[in-house]
C-alpha atoms as a PDB file:
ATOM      1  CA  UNK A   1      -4.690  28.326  42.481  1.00  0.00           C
ATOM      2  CA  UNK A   2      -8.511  27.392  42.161  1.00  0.00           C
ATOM      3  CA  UNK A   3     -10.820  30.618  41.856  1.00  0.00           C
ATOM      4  CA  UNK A   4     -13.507  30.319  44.519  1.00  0.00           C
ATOM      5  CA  UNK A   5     -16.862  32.679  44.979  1.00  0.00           C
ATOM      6  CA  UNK A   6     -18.829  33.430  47.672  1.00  0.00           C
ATOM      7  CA  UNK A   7     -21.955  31.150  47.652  1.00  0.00           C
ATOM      8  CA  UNK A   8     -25.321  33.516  46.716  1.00  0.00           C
ATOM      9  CA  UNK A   9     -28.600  32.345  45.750  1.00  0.00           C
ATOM     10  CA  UNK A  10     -28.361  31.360  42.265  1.00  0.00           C
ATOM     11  CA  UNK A  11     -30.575  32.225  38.780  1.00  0.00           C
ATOM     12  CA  UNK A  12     -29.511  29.540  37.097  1.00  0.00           C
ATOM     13  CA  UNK A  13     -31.681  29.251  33.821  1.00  0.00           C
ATOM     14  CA  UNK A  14     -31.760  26.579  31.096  1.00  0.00           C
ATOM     15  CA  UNK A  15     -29.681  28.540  28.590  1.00  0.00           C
ATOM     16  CA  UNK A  16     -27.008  28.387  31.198  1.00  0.00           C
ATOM     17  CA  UNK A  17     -26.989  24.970  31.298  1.00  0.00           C
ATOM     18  CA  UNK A  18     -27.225  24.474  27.788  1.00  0.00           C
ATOM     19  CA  UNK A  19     -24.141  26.490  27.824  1.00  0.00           C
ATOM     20  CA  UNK A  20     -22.268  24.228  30.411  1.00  0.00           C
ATOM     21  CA  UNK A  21     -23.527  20.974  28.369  1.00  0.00           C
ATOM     22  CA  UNK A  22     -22.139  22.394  25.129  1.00  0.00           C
ATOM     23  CA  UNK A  23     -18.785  22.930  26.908  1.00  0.00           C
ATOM     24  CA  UNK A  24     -18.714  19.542  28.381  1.00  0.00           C
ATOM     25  CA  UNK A  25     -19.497  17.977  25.431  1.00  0.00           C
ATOM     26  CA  UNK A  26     -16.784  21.077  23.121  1.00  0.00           C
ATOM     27  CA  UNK A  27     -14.416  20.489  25.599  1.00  0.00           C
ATOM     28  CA  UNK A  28     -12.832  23.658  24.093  1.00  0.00           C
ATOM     29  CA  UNK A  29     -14.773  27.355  24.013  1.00  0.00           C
ATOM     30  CA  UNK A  30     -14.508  27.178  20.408  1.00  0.00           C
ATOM     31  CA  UNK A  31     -15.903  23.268  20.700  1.00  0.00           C
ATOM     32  CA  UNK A  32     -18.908  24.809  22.525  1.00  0.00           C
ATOM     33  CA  UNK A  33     -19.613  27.763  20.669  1.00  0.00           C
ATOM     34  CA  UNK A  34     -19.392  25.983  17.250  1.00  0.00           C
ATOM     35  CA  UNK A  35     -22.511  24.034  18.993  1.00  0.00           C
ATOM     36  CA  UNK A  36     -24.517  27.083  20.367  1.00  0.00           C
ATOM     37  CA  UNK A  37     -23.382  28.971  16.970  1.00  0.00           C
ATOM     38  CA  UNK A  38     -21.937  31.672  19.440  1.00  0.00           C
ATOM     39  CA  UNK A  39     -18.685  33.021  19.700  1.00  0.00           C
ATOM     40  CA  UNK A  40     -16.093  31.771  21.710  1.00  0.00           C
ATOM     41  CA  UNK A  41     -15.296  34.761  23.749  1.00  0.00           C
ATOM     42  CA  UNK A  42     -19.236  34.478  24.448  1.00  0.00           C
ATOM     43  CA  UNK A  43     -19.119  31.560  26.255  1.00  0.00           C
ATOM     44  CA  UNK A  44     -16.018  32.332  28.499  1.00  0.00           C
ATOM     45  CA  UNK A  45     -18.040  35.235  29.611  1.00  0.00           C
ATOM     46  CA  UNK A  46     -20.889  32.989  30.208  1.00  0.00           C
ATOM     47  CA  UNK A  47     -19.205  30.285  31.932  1.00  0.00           C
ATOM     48  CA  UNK A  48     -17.555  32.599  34.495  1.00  0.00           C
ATOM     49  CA  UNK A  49     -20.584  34.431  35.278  1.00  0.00           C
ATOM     50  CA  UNK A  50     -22.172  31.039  35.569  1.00  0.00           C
ATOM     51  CA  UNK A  51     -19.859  29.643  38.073  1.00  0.00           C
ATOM     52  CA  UNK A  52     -20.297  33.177  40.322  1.00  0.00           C
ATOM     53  CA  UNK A  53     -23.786  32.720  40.180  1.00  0.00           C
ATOM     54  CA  UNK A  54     -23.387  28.939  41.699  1.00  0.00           C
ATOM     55  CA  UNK A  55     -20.771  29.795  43.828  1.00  0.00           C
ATOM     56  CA  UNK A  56     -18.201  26.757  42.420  1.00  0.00           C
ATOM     57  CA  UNK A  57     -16.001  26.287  40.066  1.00  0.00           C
ATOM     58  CA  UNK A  58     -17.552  24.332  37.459  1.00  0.00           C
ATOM     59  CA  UNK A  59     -14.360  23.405  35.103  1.00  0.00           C
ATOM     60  CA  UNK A  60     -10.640  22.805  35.284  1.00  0.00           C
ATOM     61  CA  UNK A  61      -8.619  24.623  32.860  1.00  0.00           C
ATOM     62  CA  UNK A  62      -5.642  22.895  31.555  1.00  0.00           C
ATOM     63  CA  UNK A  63      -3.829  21.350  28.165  1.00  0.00           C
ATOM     64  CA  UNK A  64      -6.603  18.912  28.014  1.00  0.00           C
ATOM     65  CA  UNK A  65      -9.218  21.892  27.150  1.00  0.00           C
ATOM     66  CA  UNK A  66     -12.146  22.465  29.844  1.00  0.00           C
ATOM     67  CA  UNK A  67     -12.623  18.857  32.349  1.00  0.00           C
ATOM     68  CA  UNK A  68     -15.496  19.687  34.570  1.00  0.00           C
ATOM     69  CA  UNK A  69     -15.827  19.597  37.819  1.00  0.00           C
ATOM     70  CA  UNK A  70     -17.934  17.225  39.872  1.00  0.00           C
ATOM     71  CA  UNK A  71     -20.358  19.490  40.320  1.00  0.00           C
ATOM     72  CA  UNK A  72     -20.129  20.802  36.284  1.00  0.00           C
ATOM     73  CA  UNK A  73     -20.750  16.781  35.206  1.00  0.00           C
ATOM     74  CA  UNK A  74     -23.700  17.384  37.714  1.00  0.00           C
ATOM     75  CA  UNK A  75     -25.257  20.397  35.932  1.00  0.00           C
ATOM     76  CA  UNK A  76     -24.483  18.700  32.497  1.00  0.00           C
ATOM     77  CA  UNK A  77     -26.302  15.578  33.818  1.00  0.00           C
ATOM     78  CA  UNK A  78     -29.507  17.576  34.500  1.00  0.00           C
ATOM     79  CA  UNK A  79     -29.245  19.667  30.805  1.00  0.00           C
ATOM     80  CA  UNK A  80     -28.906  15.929  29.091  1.00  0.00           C
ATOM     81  CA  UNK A  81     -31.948  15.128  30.812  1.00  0.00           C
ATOM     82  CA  UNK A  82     -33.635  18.363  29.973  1.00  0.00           C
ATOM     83  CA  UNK A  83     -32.659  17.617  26.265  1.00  0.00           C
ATOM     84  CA  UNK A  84     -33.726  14.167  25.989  1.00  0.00           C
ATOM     85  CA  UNK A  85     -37.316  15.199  27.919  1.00  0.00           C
ATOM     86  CA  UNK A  86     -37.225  18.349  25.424  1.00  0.00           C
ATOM     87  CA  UNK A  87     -36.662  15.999  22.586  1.00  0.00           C
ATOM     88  CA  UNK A  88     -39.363  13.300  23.732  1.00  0.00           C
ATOM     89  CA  UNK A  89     -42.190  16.374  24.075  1.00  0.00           C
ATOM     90  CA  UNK A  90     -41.184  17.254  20.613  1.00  0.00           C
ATOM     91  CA  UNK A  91     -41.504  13.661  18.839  1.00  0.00           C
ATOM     92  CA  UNK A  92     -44.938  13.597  20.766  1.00  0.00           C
ATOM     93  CA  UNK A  93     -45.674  17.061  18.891  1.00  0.00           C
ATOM     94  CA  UNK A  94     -44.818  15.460  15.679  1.00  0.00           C
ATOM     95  CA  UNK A  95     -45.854  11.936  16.006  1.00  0.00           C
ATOM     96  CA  UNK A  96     -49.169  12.619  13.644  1.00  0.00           C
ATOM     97  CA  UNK A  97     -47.010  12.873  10.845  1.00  0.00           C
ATOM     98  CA  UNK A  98     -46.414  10.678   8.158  1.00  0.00           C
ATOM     99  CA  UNK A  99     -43.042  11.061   8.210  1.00  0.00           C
ATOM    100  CA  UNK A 100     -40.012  11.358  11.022  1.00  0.00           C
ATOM    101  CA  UNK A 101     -38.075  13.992  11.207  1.00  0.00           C
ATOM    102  CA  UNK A 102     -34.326  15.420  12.944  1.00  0.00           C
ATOM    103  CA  UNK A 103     -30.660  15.232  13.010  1.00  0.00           C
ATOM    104  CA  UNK A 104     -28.946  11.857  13.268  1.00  0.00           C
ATOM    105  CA  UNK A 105     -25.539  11.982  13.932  1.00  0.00           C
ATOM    106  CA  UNK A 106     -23.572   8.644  13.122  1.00  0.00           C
ATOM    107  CA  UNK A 107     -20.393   7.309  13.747  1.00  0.00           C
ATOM    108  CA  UNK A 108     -18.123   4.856  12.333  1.00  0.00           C
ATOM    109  CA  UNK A 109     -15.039   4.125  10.891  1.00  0.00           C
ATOM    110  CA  UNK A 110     -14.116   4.938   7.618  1.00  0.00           C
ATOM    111  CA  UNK A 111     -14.017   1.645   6.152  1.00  0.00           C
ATOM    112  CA  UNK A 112     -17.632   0.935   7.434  1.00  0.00           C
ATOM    113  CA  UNK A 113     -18.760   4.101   6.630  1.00  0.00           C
ATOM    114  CA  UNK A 114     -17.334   3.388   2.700  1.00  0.00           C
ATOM    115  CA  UNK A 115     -17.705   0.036   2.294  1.00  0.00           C
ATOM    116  CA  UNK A 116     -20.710  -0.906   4.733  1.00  0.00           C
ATOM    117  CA  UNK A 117     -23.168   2.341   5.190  1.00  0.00           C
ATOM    118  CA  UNK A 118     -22.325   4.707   2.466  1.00  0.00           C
ATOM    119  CA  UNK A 119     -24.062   1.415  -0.084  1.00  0.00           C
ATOM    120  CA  UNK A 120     -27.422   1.271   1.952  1.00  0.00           C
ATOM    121  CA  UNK A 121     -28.038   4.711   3.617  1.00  0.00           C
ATOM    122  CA  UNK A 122     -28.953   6.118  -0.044  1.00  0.00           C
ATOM    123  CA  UNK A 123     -32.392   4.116   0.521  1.00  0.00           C
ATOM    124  CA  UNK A 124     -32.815   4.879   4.219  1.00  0.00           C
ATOM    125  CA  UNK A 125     -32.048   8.377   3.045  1.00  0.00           C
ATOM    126  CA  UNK A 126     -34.692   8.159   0.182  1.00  0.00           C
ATOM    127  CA  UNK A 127     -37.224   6.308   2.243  1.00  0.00           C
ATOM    128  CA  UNK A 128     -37.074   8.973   5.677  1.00  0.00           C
ATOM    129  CA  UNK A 129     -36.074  12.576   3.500  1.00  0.00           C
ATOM    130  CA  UNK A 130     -37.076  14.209   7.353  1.00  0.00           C
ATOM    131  CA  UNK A 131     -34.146  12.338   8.996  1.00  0.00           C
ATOM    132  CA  UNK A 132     -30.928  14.322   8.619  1.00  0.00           C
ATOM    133  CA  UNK A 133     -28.041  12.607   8.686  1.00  0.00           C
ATOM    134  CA  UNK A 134     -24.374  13.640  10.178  1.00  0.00           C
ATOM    135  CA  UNK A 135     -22.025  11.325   9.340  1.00  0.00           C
ATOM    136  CA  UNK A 136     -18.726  11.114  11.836  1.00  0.00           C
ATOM    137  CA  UNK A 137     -16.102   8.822  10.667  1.00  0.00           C
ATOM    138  CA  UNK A 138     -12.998   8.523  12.725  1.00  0.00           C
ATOM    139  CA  UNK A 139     -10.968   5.301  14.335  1.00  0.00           C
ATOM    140  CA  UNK A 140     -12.029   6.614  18.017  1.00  0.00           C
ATOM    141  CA  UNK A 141     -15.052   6.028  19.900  1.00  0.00           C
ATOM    142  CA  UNK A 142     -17.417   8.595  19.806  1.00  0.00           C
ATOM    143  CA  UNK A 143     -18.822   9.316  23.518  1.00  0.00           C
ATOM    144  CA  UNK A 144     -22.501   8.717  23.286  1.00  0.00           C
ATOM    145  CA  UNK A 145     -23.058   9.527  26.925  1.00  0.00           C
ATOM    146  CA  UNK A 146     -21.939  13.207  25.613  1.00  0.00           C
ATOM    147  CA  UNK A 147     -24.250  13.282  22.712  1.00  0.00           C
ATOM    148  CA  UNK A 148     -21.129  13.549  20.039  1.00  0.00           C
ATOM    149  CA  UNK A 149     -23.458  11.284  18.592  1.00  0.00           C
ATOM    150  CA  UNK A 150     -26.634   9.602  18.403  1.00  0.00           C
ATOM    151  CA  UNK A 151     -25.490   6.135  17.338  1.00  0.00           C
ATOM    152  CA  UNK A 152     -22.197   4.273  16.471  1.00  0.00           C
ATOM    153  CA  UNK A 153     -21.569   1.176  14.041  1.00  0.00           C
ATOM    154  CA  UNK A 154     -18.669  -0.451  15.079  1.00  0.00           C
ATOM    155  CA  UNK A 155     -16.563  -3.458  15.296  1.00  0.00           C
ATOM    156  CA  UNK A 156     -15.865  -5.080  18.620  1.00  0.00           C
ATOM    157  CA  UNK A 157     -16.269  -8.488  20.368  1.00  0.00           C
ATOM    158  CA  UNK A 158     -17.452  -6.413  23.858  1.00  0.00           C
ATOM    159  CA  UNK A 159     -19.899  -3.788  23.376  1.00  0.00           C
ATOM    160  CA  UNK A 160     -19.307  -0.907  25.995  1.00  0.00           C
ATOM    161  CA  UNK A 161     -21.951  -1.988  29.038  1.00  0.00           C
ATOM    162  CA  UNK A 162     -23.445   1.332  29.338  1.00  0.00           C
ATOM    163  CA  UNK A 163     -24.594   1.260  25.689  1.00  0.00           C
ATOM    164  CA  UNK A 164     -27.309  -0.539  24.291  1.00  0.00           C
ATOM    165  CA  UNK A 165     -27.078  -2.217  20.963  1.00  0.00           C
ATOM    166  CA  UNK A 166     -28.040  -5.054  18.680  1.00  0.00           C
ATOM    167  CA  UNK A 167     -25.618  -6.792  16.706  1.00  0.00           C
ATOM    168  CA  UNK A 168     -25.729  -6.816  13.511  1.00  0.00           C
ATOM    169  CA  UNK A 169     -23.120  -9.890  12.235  1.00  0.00           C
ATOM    170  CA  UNK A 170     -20.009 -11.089  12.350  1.00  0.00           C
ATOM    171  CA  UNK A 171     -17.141  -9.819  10.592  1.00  0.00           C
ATOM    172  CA  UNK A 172     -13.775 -11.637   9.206  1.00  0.00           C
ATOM    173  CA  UNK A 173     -10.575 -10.714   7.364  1.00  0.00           C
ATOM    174  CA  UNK A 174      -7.477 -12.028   5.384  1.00  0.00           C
ATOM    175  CA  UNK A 175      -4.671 -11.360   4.030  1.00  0.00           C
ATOM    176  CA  UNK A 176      -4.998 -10.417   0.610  1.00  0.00           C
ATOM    177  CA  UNK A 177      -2.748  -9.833  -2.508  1.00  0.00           C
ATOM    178  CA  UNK A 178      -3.586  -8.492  -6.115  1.00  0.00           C
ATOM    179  CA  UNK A 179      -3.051 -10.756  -8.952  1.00  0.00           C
ATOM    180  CA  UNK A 180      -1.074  -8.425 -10.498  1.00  0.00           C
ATOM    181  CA  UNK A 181       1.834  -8.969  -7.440  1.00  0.00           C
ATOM    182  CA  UNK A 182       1.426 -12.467  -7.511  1.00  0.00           C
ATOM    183  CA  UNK A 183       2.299 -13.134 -11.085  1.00  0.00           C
ATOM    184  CA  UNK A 184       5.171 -14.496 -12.050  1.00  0.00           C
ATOM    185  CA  UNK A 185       5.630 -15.312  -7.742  1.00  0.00           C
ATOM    186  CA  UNK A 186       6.129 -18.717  -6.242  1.00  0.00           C
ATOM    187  CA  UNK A 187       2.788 -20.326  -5.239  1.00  0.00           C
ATOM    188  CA  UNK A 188       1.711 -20.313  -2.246  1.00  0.00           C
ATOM    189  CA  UNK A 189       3.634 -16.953  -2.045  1.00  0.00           C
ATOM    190  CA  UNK A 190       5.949 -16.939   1.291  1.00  0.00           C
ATOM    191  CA  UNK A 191       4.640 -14.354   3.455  1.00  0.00           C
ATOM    192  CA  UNK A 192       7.672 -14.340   5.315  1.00  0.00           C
ATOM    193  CA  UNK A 193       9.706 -12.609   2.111  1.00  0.00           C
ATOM    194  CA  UNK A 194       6.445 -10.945   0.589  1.00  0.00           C
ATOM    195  CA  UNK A 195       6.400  -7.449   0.807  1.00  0.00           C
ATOM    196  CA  UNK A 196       4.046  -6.030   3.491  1.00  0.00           C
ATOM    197  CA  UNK A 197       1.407  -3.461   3.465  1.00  0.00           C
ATOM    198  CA  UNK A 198       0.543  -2.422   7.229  1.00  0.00           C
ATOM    199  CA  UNK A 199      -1.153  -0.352   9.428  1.00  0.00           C
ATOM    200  CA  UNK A 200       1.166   2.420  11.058  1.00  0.00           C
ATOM    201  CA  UNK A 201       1.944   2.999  14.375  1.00  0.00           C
ATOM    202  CA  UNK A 202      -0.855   5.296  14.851  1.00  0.00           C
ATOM    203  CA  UNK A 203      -2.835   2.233  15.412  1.00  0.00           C
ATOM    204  CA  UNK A 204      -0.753   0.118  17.853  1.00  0.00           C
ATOM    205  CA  UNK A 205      -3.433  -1.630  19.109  1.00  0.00           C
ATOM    206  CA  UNK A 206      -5.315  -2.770  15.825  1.00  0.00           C
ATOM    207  CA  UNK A 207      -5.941  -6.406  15.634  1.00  0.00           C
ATOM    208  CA  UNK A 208      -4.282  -6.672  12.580  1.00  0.00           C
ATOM    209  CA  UNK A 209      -1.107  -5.189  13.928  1.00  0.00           C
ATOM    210  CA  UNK A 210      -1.368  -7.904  17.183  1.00  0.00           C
ATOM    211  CA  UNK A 211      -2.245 -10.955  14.925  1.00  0.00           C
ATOM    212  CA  UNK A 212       0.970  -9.593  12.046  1.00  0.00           C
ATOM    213  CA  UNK A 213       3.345  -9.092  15.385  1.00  0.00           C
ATOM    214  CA  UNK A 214       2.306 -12.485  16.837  1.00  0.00           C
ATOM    215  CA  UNK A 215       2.833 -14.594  13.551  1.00  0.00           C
ATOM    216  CA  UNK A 216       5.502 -12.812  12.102  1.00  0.00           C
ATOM    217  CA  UNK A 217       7.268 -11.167  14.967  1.00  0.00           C
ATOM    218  CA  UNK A 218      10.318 -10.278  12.757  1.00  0.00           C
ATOM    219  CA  UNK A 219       8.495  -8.692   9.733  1.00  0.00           C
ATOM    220  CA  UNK A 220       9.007  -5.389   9.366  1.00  0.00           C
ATOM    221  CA  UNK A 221       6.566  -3.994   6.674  1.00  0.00           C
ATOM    222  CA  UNK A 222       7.926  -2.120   3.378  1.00  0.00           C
ATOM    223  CA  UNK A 223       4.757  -0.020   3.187  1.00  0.00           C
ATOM    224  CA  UNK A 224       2.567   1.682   6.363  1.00  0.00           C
ATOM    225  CA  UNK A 225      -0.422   3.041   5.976  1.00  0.00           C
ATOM    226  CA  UNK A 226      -2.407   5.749   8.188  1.00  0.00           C
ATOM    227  CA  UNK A 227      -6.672   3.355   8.002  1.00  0.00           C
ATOM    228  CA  UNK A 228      -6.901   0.351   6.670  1.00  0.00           C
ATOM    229  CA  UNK A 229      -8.910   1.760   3.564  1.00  0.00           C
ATOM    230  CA  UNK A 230      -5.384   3.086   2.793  1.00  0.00           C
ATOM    231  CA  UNK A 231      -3.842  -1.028   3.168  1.00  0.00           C
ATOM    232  CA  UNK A 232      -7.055  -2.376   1.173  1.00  0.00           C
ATOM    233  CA  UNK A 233      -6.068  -0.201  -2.179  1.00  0.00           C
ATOM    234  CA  UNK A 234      -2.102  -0.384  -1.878  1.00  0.00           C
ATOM    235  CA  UNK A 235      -2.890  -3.971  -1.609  1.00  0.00           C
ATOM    236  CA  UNK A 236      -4.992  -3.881  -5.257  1.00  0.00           C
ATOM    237  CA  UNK A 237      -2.681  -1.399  -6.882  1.00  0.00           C
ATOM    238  CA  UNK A 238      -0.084  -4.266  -6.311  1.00  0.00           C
ATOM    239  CA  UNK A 239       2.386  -2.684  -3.836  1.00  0.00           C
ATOM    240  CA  UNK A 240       1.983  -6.308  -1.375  1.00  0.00           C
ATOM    241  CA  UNK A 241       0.080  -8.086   0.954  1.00  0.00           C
ATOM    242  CA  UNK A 242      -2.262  -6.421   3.522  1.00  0.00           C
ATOM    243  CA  UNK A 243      -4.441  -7.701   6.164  1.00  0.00           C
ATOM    244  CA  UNK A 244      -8.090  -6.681   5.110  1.00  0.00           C
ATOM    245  CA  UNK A 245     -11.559  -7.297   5.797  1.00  0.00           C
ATOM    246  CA  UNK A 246     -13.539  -9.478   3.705  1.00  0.00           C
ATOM    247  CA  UNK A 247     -16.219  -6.524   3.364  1.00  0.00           C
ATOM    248  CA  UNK A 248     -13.920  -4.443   1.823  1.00  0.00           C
ATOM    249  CA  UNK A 249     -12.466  -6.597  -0.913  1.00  0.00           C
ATOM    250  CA  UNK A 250     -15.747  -8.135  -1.368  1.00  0.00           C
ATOM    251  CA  UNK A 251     -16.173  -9.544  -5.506  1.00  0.00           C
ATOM    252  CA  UNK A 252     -13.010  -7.595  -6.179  1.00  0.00           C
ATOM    253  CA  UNK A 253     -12.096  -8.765  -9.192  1.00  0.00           C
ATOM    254  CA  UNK A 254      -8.580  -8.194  -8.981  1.00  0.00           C
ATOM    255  CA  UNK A 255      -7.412  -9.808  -5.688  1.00  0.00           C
ATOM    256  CA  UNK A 256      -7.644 -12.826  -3.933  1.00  0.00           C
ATOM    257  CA  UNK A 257      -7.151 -14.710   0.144  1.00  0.00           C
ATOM    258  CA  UNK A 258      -3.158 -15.933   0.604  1.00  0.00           C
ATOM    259  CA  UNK A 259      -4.144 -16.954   3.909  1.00  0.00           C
ATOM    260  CA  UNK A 260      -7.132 -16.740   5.598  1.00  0.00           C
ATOM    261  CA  UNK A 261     -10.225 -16.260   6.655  1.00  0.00           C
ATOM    262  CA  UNK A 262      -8.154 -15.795  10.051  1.00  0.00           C
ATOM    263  CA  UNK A 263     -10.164 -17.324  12.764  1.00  0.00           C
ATOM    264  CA  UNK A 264      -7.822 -14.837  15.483  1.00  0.00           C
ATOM    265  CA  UNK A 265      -9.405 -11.591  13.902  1.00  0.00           C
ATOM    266  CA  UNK A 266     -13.195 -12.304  13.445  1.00  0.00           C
ATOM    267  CA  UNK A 267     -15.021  -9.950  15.495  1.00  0.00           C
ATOM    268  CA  UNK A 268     -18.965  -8.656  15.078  1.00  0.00           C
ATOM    269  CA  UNK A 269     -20.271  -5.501  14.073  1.00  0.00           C
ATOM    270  CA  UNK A 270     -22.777  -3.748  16.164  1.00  0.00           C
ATOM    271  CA  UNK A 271     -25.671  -0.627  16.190  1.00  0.00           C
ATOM    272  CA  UNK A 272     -25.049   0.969  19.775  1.00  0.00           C
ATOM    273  CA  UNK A 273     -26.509   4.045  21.268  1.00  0.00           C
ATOM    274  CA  UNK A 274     -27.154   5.799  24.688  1.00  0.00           C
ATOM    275  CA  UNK A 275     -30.005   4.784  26.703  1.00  0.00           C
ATOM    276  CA  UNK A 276     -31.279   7.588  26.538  1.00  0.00           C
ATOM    277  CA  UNK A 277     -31.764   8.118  23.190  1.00  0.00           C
ATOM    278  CA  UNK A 278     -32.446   4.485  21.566  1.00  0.00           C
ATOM    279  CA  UNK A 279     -36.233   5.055  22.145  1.00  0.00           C
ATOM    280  CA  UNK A 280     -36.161   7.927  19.358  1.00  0.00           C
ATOM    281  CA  UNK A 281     -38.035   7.556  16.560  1.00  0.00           C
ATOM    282  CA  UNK A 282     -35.239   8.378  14.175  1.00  0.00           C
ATOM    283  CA  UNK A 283     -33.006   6.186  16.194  1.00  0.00           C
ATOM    284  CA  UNK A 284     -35.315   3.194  15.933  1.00  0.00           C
ATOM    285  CA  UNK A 285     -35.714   3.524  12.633  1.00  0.00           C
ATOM    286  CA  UNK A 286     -31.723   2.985  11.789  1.00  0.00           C
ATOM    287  CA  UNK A 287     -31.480  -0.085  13.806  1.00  0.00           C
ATOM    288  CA  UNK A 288     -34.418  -1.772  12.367  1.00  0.00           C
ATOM    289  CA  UNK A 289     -33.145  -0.442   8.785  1.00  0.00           C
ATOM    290  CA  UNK A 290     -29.520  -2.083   9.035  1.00  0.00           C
ATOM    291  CA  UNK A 291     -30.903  -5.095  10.380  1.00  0.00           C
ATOM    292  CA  UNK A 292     -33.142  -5.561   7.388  1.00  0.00           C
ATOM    293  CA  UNK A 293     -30.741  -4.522   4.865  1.00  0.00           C
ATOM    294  CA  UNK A 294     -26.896  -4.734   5.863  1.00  0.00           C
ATOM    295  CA  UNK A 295     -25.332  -8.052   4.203  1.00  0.00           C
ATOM    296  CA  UNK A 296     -22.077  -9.191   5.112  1.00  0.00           C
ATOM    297  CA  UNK A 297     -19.882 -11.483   3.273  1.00  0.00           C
END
């Protein structure tokens, strides 16, 4: 049964809704008190006195953590904007100095993140020591609109619409085997008998896993793995063939393309960030940074 209150006049401050913006964006208590660096049982006293001060109830408690209400995405709407003003008067404070500073928080998988950003952010790290970086790596989307972070690098062909981004190039793969497991193998090697190094199924909808199930719908791979960092090194340890970007094996000495470039998986890797924060300095910086210095094969 939904709690309801009697509607007073309310005292809602800014902490409060910092407090319902950090729970939006937790989704758990704990989620939002690891952001206000507050304790959880803090917040659910907070939250409850909040909604009896409004009147409402401002989330729905369930398995899926704290989903707000209409009116609690309404509040959190108004802190966002509060932030991002907050955050504008404060680059205006700063923007005298010689050198930018703040927390960016980045997110991208962890093959980009190892292979792509990990080999260039050393000089945008060296050249911007104010700029603090977070970096998020994990196969799902980050929601920017939320602030779990200020910018993602990622491959897709579509670019979510309510994101603004710049793209940065295109991106292919192949399949790929080490020399070591082709030796002494039939040339070109069969990839109908070769042994198979895949993604598992807790990435169903990779498209490596569509273009493998499409080609070779009766394959069923000896090895799975859990990212495709995990395919890329079974496949140069010699354990089979894998499906692999070209960034990733890129001058590898000790593999080589059985088939491919495959014109089905080329896709293009973009910067993207939330409107409302592209215009930060910190932010601006990154995108003009990786367009300057990423190179892909």
């Amino acid at each position: 049964m939904k709690a309801s209150y009697a509607k007073t006049q309310s005292s809602l401050g800014l902490a409060d809704l910092e407090l319902v913006l950090a729970l939006v964006r937790g989704r758990t208590l704990h989620g939002a008190a690891e952001r206000l660096r507050v304790d959880a049982s803090t917040v659910f006293r907070t939250i409850k006195r909040i909604e009896k001060d409004v009147g409402e109830l401002l989330f729905e408690r369930g398995r899926q953590g704290y989903v707000p209400t209409e009116l609690g995405c309404e509040l959190a709407a108004f802190a966002e904007r509060i932030e991002s003003e907050l955050q504008d008067a404060r680059e205006a404070a700063f923007k005298s100095e010689t050198q930018p500073t703040g927390v960016l928080r980045i997110t991208t998988t962890d093959t980009i993140l190892h292979c792509l950003l990990l080999p260039v952010l050393e000089r945008f790290a060296a050249h911007y020591p104010g700029i603090h970086l977070e970096l998020i790596a994990a196969n799902t989307v980050a929601n920017l609109s939320q602030r779990d972070a200020d910018v993602a690098v990622r491959a897709t062909r579509r670019p979510p619409e309510h994101l603004v981004g710049v793209k940065l190039g295109a991106l292919q793969a192949a399949v790929f085997a080490s020399r070591r497991y082709l030796e002494g193998r039939a040339q070109p090697i069969d990839l109908q008998q070769a042994d198979w190094v895949a993604l598992d199924d807790s990435l169903p909808d990779h498209p490596s896993v569509r273009w493998r199930k499409q080609h070779f719908p009766k394959l069923q791979p000896r090895y799975r793995c859990n990212s495709v960092l995990s395919v890329a090194g079974s496949v140069v340890w010699g354990l089979g063939v894998g499906v692999v970007p070209l960034f990733v094996m890129k001058d590898h000495p000790d593999v080589e393309i059985v088939d491919g470039p495959l014109a089905d998986l080329e896709t293009d890797l973009w910067i993207l960030a939330h409107p409302d924060v592209r215009h930060l300095q910190r932010v601006k910086l990154l995108f003009d940074f990786l367009k300057q210095h990423l190179v892909l094969p």
